[in-house]
C-alpha atoms as a PDB file:
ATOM      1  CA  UNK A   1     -22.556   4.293  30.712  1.00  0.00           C
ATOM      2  CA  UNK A   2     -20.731   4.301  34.310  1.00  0.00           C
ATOM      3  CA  UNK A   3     -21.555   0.795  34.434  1.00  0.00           C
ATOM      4  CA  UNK A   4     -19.669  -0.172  31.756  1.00  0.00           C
ATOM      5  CA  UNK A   5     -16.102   0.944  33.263  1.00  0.00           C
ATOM      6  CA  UNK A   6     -14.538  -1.282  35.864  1.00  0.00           C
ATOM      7  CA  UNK A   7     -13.993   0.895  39.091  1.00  0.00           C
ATOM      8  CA  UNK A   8     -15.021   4.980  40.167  1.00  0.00           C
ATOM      9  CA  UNK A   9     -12.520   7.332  41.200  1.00  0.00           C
ATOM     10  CA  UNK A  10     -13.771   8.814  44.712  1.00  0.00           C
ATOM     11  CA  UNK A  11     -14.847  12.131  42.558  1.00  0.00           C
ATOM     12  CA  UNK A  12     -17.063   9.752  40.568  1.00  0.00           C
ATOM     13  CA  UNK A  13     -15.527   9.756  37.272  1.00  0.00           C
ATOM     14  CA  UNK A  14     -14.455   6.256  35.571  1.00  0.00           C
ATOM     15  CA  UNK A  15     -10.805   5.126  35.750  1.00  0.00           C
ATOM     16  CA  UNK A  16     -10.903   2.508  33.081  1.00  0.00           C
ATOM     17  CA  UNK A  17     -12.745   1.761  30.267  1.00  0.00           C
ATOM     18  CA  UNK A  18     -13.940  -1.865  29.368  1.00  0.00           C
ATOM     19  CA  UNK A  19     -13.702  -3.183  26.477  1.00  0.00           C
ATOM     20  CA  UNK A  20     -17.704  -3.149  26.273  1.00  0.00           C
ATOM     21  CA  UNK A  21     -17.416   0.161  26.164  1.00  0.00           C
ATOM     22  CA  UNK A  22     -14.794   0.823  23.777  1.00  0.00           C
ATOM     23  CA  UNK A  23     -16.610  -1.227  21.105  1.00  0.00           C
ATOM     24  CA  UNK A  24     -19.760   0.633  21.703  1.00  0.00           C
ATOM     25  CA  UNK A  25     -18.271   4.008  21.741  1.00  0.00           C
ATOM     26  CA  UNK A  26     -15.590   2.961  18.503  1.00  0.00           C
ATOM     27  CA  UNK A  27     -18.745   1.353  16.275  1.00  0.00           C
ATOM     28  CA  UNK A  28     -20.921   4.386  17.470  1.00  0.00           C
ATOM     29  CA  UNK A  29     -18.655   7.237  16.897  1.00  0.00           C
ATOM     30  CA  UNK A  30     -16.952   5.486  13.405  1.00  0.00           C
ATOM     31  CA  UNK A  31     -20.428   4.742  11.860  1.00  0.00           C
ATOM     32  CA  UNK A  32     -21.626   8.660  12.441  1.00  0.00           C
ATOM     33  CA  UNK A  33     -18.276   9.436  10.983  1.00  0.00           C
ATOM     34  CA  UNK A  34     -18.595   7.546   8.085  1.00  0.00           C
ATOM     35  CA  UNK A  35     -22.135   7.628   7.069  1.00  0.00           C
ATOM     36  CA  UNK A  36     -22.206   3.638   7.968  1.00  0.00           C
ATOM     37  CA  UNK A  37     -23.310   1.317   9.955  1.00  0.00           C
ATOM     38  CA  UNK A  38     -20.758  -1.036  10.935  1.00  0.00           C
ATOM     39  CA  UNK A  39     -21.827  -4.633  10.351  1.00  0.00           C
ATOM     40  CA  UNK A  40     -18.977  -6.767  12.986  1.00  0.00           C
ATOM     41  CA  UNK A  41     -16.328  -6.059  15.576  1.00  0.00           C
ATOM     42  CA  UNK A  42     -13.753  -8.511  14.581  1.00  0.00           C
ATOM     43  CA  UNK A  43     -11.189  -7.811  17.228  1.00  0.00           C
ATOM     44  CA  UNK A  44     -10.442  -5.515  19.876  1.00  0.00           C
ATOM     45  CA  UNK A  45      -7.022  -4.841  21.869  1.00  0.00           C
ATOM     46  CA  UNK A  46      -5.971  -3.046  24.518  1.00  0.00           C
ATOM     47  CA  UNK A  47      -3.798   0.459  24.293  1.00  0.00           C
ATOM     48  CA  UNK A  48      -0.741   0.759  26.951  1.00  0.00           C
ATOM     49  CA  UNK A  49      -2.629   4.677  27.596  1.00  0.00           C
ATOM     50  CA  UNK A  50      -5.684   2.980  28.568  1.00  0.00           C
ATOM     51  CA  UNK A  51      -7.345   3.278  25.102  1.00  0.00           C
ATOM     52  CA  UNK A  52      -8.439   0.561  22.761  1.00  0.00           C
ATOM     53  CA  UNK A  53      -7.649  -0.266  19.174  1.00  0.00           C
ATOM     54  CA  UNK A  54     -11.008  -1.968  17.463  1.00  0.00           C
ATOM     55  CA  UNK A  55     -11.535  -3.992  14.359  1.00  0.00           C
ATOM     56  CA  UNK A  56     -14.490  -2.846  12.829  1.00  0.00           C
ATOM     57  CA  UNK A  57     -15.715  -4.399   9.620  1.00  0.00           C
ATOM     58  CA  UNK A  58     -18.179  -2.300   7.066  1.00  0.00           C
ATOM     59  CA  UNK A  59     -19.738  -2.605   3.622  1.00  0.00           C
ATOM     60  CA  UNK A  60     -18.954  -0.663   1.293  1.00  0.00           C
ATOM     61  CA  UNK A  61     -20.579  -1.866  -1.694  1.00  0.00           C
ATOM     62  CA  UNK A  62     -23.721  -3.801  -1.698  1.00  0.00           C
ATOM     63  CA  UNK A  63     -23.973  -5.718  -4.631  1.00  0.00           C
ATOM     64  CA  UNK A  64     -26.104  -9.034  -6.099  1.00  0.00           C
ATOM     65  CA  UNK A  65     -25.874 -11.607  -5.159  1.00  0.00           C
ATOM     66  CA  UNK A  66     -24.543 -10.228  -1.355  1.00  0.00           C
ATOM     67  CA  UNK A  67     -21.260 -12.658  -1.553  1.00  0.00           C
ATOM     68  CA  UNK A  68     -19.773 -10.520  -3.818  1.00  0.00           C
ATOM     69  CA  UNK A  69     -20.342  -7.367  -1.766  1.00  0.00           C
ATOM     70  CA  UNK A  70     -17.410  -5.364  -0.572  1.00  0.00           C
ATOM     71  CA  UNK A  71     -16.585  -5.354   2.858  1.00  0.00           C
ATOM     72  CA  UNK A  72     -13.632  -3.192   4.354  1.00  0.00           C
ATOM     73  CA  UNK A  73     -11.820  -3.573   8.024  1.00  0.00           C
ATOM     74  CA  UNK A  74     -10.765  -0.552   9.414  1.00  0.00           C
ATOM     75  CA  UNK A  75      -8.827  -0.096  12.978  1.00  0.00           C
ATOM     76  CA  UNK A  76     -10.427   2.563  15.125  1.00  0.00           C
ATOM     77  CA  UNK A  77      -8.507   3.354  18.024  1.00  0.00           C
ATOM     78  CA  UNK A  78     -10.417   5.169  20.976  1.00  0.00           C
ATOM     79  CA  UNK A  79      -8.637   6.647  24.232  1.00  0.00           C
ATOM     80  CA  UNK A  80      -9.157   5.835  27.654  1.00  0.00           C
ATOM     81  CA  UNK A  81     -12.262   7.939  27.937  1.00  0.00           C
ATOM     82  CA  UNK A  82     -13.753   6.548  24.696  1.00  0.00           C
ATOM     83  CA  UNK A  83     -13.822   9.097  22.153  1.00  0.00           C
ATOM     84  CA  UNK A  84     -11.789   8.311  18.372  1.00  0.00           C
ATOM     85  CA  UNK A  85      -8.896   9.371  17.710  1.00  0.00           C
ATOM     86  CA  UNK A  86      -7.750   7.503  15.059  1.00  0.00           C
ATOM     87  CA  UNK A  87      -8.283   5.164  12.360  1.00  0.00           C
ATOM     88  CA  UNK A  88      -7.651   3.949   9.188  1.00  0.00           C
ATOM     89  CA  UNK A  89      -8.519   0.930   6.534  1.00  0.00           C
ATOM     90  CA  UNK A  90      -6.870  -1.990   6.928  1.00  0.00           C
ATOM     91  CA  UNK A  91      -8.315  -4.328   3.678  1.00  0.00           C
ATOM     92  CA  UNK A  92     -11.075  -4.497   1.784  1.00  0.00           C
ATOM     93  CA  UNK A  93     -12.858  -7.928   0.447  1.00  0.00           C
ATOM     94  CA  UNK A  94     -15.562  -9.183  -1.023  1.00  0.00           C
ATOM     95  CA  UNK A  95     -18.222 -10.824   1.627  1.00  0.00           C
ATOM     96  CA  UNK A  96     -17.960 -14.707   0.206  1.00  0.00           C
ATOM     97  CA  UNK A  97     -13.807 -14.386   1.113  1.00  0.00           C
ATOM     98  CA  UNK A  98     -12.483 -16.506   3.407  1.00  0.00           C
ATOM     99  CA  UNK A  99      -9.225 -15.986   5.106  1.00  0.00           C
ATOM    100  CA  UNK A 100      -6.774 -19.313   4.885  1.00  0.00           C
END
């Protein structure tokens, strides 16, 4: 996982995490938390602390035919070192949805 931060501090712990990383650790540690497995990232900002906020899309309900499945986006925010510490639903659609 070192490789996936951008620079060492002398004592050999990471000084910034990528956003690689974040996603990784945000889909990861949100999918164990929820019993899911997320199915997208669909955006992914940096925190002014260092931490990042990610856009992680999940179903829900799996229905027939998939289109009308129910998808939600939630925001998962993980600090500078990479572990959650928040997050929280955004929406919720169905699969076939477009946004106009």
């Amino acid at each position: 996982m070192a490789d996936d931060f951008n620079e060492s501090s002398p004592s050999g712990k990471p000084e910034k995490l990528t956003a690689a990383f974040a996603i990784r650790a945000a889909t990861e540690q949100f999918g164990a938390l929820i019993g899911r497995t997320p199915e997208a990232v669909s955006g992914i900002r940096a925190l002014p602390d260092g931490g990042w906020s990610v856009l992680v899309d999940v179903l829900e309900l799996e229905r027939i035919p998939a289109t009308t499945s129910v998808m939600s986006t939630y925001r998962v925010d993980v600090d500078a070192t990479g572990e959650l510490f928040g997050c929280e639903r955004l929406r919720r659609y169905t699969r076939g949805k477009t946004d106009m």
